[in-house]
N, C-alpha and C. Protein backbone atom coordinates (compact mmCIF):
# COMPACT_ATOMS: atom_id res chain seq x y z
N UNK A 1 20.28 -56.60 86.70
CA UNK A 1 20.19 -56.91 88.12
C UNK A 1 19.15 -58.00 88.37
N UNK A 2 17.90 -57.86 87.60
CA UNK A 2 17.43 -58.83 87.76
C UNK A 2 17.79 -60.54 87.66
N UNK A 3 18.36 -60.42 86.15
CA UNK A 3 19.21 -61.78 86.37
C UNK A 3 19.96 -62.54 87.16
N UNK A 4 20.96 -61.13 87.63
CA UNK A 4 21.72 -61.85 88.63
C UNK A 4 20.97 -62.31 90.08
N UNK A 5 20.19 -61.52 90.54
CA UNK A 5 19.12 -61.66 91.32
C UNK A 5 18.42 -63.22 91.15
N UNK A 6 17.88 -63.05 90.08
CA UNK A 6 17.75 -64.69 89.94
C UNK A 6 17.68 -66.10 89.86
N UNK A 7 19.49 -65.64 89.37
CA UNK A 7 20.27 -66.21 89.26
C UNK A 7 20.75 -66.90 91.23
N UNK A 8 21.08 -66.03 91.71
CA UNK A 8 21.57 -66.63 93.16
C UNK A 8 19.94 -67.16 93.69
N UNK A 9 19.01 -66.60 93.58
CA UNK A 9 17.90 -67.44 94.00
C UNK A 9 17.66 -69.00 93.49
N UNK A 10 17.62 -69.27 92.35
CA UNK A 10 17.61 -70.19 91.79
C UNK A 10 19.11 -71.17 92.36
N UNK A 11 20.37 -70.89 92.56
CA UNK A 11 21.31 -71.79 92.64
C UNK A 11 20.64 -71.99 94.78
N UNK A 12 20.30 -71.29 95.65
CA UNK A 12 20.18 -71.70 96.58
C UNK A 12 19.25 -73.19 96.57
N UNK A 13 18.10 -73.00 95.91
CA UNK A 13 16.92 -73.91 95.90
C UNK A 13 17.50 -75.31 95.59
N UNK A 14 18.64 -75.29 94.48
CA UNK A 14 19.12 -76.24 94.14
C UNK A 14 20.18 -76.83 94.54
N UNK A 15 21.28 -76.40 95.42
CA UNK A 15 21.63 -76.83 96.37
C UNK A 15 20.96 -77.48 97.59
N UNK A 16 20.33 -76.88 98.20
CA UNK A 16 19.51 -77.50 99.49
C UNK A 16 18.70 -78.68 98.70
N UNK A 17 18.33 -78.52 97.34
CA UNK A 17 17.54 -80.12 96.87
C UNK A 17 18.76 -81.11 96.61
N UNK A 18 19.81 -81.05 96.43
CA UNK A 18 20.86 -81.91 96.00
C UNK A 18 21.35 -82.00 97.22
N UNK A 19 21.29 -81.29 98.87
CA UNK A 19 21.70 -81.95 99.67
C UNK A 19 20.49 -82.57 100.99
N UNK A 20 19.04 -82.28 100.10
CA UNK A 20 17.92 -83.11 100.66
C UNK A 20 18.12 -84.51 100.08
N UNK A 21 18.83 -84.50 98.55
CA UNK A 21 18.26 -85.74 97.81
C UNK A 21 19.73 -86.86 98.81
N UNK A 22 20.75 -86.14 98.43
CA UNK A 22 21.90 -87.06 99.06
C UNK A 22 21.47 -87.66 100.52
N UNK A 23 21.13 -86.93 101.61
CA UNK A 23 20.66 -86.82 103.04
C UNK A 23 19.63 -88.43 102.67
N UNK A 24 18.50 -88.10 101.62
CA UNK A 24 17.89 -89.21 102.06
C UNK A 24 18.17 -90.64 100.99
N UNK A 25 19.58 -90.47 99.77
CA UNK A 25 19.88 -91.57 99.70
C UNK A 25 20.84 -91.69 100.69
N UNK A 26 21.01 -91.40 101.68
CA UNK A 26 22.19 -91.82 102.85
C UNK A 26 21.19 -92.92 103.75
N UNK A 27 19.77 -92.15 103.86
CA UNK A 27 19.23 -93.07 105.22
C UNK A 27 18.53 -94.09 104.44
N UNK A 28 18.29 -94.15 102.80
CA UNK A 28 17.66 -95.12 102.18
C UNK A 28 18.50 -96.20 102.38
N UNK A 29 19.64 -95.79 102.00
CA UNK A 29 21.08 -96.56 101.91
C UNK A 29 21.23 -97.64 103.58
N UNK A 30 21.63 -96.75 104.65
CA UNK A 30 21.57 -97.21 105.83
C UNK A 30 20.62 -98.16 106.24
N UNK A 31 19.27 -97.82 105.79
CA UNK A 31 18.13 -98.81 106.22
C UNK A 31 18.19 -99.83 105.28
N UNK A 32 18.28 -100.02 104.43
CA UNK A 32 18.89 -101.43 103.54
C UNK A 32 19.93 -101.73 103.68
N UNK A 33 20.72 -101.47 104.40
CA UNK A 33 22.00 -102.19 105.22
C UNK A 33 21.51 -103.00 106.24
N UNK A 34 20.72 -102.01 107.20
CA UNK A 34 19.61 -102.86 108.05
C UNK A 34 19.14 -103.77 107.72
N UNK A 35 18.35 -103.72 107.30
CA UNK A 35 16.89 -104.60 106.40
C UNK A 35 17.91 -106.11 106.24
N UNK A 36 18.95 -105.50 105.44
CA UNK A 36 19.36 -106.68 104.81
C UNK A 36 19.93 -107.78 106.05
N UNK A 37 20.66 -106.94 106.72
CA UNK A 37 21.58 -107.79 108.16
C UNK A 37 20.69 -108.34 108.66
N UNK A 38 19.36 -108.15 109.27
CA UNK A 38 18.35 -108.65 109.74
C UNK A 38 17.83 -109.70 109.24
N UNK A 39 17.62 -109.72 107.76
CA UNK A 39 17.07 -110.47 106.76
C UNK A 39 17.99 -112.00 106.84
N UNK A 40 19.40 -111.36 106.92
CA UNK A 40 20.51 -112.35 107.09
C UNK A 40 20.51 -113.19 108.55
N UNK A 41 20.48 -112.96 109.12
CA UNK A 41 20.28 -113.41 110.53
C UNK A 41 18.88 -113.79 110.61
């Protein structure tokens, strides 16, 4: 029991970090879309 216990603790943490990491290559992404259009103009 413990394992499995573990086990679902550990897969939450790592989800929510793989959809913190995506979230902020989205706005890294977006703001160098920016940056750049600006840069262009």
């Amino acid at each position: 029991m413990s394992n499995g216990g573990k086990g679902v603790s550990n897969d939450t943490p790592l989800t929510e970090k793989v959809r913190a990491t995506a979230q902020v290559s989205k706005q890294i992404g977006v703001s160098t879309t920016t940056f750049e259009r600006a840069n262009n103009h």
